[in-house]
N, C-alpha and C. Protein backbone atom coordinates (compact mmCIF):
# COMPACT_ATOMS: atom_id res chain seq x y z
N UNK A 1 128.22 57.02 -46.64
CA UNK A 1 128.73 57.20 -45.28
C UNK A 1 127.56 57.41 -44.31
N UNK A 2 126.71 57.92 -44.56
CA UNK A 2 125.73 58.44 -43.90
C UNK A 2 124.88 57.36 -43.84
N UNK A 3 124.44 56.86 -44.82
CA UNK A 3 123.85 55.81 -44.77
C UNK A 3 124.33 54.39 -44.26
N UNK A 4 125.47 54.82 -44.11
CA UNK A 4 126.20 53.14 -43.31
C UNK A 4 125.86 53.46 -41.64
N UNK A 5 126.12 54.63 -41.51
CA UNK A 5 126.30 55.33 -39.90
C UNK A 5 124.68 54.75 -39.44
N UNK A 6 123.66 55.08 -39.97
CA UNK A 6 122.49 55.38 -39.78
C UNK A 6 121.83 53.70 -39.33
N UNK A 7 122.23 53.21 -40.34
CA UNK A 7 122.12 51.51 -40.68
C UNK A 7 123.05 50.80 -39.47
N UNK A 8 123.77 51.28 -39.21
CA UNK A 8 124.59 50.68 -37.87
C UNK A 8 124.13 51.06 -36.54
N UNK A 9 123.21 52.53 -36.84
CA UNK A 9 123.04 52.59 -35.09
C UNK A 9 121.68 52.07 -35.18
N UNK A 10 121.12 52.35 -36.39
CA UNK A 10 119.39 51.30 -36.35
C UNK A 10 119.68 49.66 -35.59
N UNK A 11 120.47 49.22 -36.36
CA UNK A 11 121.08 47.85 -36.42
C UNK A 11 120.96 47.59 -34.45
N UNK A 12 122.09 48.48 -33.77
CA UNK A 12 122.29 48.37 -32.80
C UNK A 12 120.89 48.23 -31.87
N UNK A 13 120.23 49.57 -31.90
CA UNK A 13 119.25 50.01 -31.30
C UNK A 13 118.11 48.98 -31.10
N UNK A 14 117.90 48.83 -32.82
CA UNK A 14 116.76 47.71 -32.93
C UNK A 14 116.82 46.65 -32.23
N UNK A 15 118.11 46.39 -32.29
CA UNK A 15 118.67 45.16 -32.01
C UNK A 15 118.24 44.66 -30.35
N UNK A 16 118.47 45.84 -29.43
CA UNK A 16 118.34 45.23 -28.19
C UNK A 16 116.14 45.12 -28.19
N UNK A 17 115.86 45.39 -28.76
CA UNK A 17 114.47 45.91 -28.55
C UNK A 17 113.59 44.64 -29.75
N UNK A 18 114.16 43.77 -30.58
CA UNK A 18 113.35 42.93 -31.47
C UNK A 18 114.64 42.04 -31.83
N UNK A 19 114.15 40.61 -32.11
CA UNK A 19 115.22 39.10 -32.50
C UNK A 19 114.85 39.28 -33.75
N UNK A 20 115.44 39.84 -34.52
CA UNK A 20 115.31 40.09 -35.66
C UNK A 20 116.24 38.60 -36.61
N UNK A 21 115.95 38.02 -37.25
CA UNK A 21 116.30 36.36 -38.22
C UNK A 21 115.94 37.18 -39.81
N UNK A 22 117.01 36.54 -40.41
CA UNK A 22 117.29 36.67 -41.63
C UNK A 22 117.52 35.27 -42.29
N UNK A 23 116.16 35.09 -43.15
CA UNK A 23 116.53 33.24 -43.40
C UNK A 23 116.65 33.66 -44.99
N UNK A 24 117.57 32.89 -45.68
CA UNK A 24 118.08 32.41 -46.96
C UNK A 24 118.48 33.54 -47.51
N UNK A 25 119.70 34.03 -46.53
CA UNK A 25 120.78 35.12 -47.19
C UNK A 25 121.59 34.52 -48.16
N UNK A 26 121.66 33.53 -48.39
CA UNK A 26 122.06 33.05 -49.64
C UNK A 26 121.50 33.48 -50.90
N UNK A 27 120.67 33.75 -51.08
CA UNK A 27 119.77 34.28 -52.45
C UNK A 27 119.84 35.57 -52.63
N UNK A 28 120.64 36.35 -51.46
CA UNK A 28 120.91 37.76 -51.75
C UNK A 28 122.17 38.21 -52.94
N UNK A 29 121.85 38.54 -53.99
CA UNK A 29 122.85 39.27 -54.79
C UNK A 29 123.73 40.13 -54.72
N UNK A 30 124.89 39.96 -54.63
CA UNK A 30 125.67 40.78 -54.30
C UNK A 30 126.47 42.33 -54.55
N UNK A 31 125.75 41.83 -56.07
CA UNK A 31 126.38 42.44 -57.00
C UNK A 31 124.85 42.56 -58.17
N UNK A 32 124.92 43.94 -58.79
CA UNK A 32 123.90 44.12 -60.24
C UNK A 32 122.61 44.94 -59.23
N UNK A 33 122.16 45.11 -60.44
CA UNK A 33 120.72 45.71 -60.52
C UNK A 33 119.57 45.25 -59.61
N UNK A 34 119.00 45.63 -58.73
CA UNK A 34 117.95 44.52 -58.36
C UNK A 34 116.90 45.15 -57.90
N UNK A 35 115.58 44.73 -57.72
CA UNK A 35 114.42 45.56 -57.48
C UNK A 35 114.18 44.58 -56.23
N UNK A 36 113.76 44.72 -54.86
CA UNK A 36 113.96 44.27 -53.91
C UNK A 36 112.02 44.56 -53.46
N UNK A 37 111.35 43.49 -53.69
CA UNK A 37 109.78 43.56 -52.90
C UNK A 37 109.30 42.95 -51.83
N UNK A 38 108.68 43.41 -51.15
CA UNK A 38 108.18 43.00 -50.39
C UNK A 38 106.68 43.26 -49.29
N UNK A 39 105.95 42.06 -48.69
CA UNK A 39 105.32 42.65 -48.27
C UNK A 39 105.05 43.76 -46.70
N UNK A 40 103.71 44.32 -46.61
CA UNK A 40 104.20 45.62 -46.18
C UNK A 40 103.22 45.78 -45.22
N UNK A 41 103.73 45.28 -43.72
CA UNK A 41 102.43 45.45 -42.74
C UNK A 41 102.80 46.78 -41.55
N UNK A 42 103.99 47.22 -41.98
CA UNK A 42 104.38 48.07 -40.53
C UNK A 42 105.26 49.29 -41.27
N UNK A 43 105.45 50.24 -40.53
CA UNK A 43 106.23 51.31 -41.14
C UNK A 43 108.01 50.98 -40.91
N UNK A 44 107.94 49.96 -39.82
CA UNK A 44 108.93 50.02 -39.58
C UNK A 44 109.62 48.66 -41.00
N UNK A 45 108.97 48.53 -41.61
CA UNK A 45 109.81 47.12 -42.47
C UNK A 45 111.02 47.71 -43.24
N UNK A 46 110.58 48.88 -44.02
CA UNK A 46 112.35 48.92 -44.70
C UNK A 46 113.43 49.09 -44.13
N UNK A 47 112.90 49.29 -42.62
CA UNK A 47 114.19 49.63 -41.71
C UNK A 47 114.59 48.50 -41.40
N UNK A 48 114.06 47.30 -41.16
CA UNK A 48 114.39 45.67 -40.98
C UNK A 48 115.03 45.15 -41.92
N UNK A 49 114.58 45.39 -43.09
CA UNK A 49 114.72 45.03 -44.59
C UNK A 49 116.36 45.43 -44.71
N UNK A 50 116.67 46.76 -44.84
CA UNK A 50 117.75 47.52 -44.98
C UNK A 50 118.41 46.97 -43.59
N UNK A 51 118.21 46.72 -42.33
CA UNK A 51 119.43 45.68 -41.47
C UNK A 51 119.58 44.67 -42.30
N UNK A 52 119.07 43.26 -42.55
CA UNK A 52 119.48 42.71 -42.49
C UNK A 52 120.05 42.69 -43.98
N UNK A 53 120.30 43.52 -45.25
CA UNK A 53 120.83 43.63 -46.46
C UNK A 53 122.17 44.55 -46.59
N UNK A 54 123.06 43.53 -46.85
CA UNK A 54 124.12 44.02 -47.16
C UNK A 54 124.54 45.27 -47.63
N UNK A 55 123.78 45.34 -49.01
CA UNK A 55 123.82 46.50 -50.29
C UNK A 55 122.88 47.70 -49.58
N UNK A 56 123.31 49.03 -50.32
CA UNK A 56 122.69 49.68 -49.61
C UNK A 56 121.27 49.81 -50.59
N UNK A 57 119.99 50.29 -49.98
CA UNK A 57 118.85 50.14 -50.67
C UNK A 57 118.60 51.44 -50.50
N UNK A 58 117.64 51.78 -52.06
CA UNK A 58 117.07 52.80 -52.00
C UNK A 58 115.38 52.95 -52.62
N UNK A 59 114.52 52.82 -51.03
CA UNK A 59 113.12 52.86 -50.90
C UNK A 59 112.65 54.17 -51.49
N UNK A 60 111.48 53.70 -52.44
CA UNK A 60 110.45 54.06 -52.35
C UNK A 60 109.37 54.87 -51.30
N UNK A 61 109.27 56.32 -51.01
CA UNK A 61 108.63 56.34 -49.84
C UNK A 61 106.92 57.43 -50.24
N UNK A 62 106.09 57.17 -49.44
CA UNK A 62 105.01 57.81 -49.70
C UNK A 62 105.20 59.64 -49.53
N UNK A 63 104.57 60.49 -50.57
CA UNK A 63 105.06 61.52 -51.20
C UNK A 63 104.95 62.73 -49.68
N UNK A 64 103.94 61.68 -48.27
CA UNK A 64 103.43 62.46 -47.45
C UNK A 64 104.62 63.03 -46.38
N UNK A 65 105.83 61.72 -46.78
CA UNK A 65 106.65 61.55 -45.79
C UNK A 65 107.83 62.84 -45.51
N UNK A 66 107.54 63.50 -47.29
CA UNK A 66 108.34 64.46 -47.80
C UNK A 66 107.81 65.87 -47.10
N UNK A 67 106.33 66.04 -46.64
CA UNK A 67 106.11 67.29 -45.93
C UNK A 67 106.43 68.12 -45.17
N UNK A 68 107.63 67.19 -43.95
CA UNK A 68 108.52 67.95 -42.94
C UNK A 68 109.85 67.98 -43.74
N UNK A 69 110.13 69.30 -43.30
CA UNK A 69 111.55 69.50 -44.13
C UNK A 69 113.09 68.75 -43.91
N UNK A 70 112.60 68.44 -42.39
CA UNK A 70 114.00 67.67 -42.10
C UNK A 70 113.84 66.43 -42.07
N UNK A 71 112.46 66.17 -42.01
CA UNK A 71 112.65 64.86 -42.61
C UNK A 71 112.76 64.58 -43.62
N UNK A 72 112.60 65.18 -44.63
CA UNK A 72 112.61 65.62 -46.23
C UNK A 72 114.22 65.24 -46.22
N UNK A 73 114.53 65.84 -45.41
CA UNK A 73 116.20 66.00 -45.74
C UNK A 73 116.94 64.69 -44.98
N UNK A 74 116.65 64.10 -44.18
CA UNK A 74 117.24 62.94 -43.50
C UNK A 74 116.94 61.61 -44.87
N UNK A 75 115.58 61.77 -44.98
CA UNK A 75 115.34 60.81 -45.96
C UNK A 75 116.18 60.73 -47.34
N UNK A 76 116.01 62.10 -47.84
CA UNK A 76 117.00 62.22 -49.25
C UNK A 76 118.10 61.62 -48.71
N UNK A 77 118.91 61.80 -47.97
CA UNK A 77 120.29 61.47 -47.71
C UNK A 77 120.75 59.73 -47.56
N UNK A 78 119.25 59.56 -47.02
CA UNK A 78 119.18 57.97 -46.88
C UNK A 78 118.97 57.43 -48.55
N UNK A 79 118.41 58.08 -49.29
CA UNK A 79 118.49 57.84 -51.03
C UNK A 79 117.15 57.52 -50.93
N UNK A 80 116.13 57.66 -49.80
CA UNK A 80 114.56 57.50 -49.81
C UNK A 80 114.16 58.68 -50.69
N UNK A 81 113.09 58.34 -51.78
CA UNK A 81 112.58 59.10 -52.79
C UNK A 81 111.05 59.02 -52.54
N UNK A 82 110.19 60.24 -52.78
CA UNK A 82 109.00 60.09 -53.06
C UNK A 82 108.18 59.45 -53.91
N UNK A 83 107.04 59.09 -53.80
CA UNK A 83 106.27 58.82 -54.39
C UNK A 83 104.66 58.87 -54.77
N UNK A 84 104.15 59.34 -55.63
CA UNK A 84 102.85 59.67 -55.36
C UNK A 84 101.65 58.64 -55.89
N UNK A 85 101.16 57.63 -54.49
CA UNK A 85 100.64 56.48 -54.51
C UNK A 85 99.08 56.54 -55.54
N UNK A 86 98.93 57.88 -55.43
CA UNK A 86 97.31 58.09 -56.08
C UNK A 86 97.69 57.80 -57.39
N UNK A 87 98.46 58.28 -57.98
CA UNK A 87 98.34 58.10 -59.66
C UNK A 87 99.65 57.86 -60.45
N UNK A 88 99.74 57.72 -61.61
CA UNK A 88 101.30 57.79 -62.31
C UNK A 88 102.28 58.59 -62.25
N UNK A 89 103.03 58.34 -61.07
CA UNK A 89 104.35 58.97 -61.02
C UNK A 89 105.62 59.42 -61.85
N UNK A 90 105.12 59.75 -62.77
CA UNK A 90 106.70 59.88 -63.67
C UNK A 90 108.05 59.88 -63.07
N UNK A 91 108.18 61.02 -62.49
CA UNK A 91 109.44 61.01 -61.53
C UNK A 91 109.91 60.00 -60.93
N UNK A 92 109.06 59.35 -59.92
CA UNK A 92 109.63 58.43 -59.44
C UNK A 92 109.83 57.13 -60.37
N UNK A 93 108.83 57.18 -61.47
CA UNK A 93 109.55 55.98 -62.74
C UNK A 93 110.95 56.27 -62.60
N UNK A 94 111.29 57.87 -63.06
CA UNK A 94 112.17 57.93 -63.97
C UNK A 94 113.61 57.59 -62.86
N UNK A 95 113.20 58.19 -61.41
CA UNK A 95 114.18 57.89 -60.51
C UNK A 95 114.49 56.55 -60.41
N UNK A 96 113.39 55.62 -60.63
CA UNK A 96 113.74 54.01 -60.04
C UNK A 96 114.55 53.64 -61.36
N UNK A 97 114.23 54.21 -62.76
CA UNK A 97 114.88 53.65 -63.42
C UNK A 97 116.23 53.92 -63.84
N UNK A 98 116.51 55.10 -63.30
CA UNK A 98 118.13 56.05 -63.27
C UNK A 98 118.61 55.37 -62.21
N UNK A 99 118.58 54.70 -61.00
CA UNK A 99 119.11 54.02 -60.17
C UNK A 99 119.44 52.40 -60.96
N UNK A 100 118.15 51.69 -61.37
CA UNK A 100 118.63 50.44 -61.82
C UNK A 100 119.83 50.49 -63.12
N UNK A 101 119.28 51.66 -63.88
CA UNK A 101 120.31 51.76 -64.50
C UNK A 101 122.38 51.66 -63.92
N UNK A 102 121.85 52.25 -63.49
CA UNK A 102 123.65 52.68 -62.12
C UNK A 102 123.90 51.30 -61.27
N UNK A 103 123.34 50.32 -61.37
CA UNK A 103 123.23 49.04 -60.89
C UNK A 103 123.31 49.29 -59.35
N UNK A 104 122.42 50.23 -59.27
CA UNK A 104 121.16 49.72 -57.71
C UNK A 104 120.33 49.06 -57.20
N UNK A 105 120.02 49.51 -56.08
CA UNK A 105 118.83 48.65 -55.39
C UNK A 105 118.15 49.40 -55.29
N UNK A 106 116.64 48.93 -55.50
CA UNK A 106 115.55 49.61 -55.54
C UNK A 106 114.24 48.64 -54.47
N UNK A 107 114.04 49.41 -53.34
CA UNK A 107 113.04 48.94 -52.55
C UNK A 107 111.41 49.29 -52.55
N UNK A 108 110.87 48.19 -52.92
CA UNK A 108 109.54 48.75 -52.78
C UNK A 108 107.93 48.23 -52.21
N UNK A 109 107.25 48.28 -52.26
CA UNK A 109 106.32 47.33 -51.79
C UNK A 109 105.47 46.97 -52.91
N UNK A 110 105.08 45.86 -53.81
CA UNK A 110 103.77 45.90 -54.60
C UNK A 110 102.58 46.21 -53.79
N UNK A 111 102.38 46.42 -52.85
CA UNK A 111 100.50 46.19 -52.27
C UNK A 111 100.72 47.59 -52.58
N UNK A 112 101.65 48.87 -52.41
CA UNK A 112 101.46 50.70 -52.34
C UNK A 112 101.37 51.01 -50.90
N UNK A 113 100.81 50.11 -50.21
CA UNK A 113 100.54 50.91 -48.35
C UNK A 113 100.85 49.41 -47.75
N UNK A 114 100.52 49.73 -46.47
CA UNK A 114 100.30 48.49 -45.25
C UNK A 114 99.34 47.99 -45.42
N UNK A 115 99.11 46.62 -45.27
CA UNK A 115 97.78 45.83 -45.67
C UNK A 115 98.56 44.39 -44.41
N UNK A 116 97.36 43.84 -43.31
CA UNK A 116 97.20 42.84 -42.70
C UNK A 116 97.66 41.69 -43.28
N UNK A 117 96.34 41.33 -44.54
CA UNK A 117 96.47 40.22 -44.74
C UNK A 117 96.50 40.30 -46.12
N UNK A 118 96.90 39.06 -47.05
CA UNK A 118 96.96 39.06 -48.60
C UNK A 118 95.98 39.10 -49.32
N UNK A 119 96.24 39.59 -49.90
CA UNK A 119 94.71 39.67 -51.70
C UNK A 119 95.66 40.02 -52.32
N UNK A 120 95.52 39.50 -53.76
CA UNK A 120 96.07 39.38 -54.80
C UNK A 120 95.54 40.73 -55.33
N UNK A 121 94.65 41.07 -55.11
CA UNK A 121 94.20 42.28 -56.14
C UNK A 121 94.52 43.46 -55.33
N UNK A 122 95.60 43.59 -54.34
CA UNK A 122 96.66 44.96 -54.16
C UNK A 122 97.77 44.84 -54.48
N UNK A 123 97.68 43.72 -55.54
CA UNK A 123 99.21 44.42 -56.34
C UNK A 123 99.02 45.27 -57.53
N UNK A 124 100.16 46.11 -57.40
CA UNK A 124 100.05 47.32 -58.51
C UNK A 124 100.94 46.89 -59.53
N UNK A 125 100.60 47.11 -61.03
CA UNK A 125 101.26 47.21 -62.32
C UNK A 125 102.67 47.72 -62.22
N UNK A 126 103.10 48.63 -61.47
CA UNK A 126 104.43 49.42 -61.88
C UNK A 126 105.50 48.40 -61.09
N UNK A 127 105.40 47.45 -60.08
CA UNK A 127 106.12 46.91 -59.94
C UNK A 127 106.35 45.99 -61.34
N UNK A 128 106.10 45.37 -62.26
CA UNK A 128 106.12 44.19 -63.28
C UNK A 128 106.73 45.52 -64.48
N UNK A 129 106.14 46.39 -64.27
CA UNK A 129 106.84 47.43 -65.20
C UNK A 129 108.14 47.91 -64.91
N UNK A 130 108.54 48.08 -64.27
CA UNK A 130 109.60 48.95 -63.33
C UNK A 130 110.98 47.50 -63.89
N UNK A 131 110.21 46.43 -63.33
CA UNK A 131 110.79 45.28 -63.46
C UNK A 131 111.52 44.75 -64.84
N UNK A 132 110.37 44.76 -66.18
CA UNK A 132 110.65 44.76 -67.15
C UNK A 132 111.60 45.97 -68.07
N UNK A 133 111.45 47.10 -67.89
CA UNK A 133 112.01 48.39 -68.54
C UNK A 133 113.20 48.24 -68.42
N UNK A 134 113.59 47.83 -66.73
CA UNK A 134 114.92 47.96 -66.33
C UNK A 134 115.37 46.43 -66.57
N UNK A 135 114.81 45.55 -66.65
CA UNK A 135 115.52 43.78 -67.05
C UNK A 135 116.54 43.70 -65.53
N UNK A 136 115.90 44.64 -64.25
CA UNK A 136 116.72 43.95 -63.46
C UNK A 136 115.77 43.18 -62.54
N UNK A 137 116.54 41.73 -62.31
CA UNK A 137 115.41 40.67 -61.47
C UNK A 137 114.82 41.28 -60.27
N UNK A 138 113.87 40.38 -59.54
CA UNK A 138 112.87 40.85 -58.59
C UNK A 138 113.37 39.58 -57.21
N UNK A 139 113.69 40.60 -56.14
CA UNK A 139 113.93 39.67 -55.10
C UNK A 139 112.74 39.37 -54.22
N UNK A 140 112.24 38.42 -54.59
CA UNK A 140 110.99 38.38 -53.08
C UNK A 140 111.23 38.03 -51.85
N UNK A 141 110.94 39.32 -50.85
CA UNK A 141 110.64 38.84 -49.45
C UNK A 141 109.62 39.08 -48.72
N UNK A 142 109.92 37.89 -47.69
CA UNK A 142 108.40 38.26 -46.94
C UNK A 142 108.59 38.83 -45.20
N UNK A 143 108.26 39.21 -44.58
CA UNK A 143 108.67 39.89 -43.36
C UNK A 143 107.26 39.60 -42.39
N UNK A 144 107.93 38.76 -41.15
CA UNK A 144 106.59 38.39 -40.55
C UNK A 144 107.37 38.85 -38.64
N UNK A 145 106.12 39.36 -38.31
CA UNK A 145 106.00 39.71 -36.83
C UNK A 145 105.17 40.33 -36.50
N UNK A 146 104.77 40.79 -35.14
CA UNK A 146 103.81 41.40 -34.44
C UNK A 146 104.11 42.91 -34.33
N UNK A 147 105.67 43.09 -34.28
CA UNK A 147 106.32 44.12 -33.83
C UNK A 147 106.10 44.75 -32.74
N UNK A 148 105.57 44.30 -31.80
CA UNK A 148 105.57 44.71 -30.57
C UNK A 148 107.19 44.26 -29.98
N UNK A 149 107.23 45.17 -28.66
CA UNK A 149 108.95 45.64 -28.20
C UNK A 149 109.67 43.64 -27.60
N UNK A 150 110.45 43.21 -27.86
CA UNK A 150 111.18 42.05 -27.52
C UNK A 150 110.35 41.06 -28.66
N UNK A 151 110.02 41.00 -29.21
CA UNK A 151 109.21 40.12 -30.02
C UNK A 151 110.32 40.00 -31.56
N UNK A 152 110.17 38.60 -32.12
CA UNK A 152 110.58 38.50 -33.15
C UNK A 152 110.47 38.73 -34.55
N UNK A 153 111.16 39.43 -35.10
CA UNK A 153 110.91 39.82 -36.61
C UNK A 153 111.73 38.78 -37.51
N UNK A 154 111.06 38.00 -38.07
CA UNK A 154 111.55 37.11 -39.01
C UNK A 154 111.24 37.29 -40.90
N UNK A 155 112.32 37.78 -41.46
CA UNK A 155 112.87 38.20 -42.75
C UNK A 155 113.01 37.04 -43.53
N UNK A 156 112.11 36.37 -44.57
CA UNK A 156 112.01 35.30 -45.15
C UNK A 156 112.30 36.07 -46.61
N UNK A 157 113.93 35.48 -47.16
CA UNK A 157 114.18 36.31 -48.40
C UNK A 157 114.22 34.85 -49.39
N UNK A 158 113.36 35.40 -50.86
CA UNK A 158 113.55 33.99 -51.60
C UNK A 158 114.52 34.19 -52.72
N UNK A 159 114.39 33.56 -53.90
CA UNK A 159 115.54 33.15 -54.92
C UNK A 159 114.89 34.85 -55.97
N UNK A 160 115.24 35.12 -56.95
CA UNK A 160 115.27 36.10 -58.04
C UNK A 160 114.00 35.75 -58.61
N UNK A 161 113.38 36.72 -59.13
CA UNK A 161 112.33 36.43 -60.30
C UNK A 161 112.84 36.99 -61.56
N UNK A 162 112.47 36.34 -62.92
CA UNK A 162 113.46 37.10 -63.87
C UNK A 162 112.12 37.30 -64.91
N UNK A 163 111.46 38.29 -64.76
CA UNK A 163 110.00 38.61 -65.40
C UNK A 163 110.15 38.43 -66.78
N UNK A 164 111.14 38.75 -67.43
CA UNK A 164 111.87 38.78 -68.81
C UNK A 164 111.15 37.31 -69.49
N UNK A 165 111.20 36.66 -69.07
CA UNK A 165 110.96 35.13 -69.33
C UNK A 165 109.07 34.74 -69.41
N UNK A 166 108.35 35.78 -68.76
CA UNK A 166 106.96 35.49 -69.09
C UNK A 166 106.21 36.53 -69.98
N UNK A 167 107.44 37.06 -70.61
CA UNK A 167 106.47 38.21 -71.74
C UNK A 167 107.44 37.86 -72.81
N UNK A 168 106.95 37.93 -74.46
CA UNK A 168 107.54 37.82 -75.38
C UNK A 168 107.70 39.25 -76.25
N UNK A 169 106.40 39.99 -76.38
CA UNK A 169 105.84 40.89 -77.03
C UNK A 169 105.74 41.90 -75.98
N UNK A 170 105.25 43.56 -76.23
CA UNK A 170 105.52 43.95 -75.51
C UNK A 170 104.69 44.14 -74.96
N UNK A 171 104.84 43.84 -73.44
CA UNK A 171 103.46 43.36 -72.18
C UNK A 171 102.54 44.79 -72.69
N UNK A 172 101.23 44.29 -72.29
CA UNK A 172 100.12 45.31 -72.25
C UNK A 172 100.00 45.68 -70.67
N UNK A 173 99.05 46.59 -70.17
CA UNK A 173 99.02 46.75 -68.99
C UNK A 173 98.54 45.97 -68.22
N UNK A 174 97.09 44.71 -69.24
CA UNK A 174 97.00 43.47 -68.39
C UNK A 174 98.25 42.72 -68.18
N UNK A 175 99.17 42.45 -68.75
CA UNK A 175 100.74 41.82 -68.34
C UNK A 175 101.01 42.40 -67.42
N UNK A 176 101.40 43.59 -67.35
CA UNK A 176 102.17 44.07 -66.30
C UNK A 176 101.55 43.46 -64.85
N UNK A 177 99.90 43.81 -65.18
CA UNK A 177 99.33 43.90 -63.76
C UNK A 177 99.55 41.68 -63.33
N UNK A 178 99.49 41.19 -64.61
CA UNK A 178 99.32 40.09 -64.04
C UNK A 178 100.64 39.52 -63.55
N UNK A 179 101.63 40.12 -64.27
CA UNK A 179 102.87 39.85 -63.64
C UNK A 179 103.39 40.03 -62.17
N UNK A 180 102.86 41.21 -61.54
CA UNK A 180 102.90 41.89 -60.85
C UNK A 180 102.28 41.16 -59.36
N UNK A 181 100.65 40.20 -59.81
CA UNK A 181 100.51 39.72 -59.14
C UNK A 181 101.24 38.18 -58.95
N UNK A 182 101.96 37.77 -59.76
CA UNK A 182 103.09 36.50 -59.64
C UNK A 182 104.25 37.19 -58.62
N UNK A 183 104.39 38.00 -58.97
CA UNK A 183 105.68 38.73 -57.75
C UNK A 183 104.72 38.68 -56.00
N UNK A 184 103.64 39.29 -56.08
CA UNK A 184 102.91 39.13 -55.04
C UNK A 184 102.44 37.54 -54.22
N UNK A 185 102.02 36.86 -55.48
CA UNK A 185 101.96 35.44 -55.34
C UNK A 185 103.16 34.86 -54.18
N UNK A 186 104.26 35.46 -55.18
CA UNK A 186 105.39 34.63 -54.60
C UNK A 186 106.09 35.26 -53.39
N UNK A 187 106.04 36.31 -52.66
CA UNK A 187 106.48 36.92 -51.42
C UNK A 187 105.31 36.22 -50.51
N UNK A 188 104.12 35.85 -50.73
CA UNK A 188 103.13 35.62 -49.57
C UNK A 188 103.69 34.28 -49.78
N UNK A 189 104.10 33.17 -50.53
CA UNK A 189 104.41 31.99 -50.45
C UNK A 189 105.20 31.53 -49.51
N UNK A 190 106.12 32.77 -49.32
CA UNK A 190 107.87 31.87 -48.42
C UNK A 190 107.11 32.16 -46.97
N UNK A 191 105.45 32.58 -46.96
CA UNK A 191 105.61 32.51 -45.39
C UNK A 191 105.52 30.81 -45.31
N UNK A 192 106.42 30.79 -43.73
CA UNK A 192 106.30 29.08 -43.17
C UNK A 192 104.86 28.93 -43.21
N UNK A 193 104.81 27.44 -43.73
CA UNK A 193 103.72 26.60 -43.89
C UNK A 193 102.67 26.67 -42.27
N UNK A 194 103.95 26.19 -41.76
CA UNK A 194 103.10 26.21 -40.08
C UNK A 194 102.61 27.15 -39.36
N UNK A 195 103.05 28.32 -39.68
CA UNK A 195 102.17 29.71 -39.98
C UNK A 195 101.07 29.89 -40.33
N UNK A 196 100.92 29.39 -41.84
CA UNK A 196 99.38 29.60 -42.17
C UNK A 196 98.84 28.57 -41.77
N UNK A 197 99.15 27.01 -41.31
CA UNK A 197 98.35 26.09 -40.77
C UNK A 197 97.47 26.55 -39.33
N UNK A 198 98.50 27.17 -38.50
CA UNK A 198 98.45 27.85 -37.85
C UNK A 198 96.86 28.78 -37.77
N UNK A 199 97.35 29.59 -38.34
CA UNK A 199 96.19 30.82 -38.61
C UNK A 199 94.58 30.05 -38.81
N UNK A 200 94.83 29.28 -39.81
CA UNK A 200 93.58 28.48 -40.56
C UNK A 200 93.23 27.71 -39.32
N UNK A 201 93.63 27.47 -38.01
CA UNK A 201 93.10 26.83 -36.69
C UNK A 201 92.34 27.95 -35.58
N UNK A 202 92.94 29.06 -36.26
CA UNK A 202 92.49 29.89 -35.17
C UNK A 202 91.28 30.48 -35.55
């Protein structure tokens, strides 16, 4: 309830203030388990992310966000969980994987923070792990804008990744990590072509 309320007046609000596009809502699942990635240039993305997604999601958030108490408490309610980016989180394993279990959504970023532009070598292992433990697929999206006020935010969501299918044995931590960067691979891919042609002129 709370989380629908919250998601509707974001929805509204945002709405007069950014043209927010949602391309290939078709590939959104409707139903099951799903680990939902993407990349991560602004604070404001899971709030974009979570408009334009049906299901309700429950992000991943940095452990700093938890320091004010009411925000502590607005966030819990939103099903936002901590996380502690420096090192191995147990908890939050164990939370992401008590949710996929319950056939949730789980939001997160592989890069860990905001990052400009792509490198392959800020993706982190626990996404390909998180992925595998729980056998629920990986949705890649990519989220492109300036975010400055009237400007367009365009939500490029692609087809499932089903990690299950590139490990036989049980992945080592080089698997995980290399898996991890195929999930990364593939969210920087769905940006439009004419985009990066684009860029590479400037």
């Amino acid at each position: 309830m709370f989380y629908s309320f919250v998601k509707g007046l974001a929805k509204v609000i945002l709405g007069i203030f950014y043209r927010i596009r949602a391309h290939g809502l078709e590939n959104l699942p409707l139903e099951g388990k799903l680990i939902i990635c993407s990349n991560h240039a602004s604070a404001w993305d899971p709030i974009f992310i979570s408009i334009a997604f049906p299901r309700q999601i429950s992000w991943m958030g940095k452990k700093e966000l938890f320091k004010n108490k009411l925000l502590a408490a607005i966030l819990s309610k939103l099903t936002v969980f901590p996380v502690d980016r420096d090192g191995s989180d147990l908890s939050a394993i164990r939370t992401s994987l008590r949710l996929l279990k319950n056939e949730g959504v789980l939001g997160l970023f592989p890069e860990g923070t905001r990052v400009k532009e792509f490198d392959l070598d800020n993706a982190k292992s626990g996404v390909a792990m998180l992925g595998i433990r729980s056998g629920a697929p990986i949705l890649p999206i990519y989220i492109e804008g300036n975010y400055k006020i009237f400007s367009k935010i365009n939500i490029y969501i692609g087809k499932t990744i089903d990690l299950s299918n590139m490990v036989e044995d049980r992945p080592s931590n080089e698997d995980y990590l290399n898996m991890s960067k195929h999930v990364l691979s593939t969210i920087y891919s769905l940006k439009p072509q004419e985009e990066i042609n684009e860029g590479n002129h400037s």
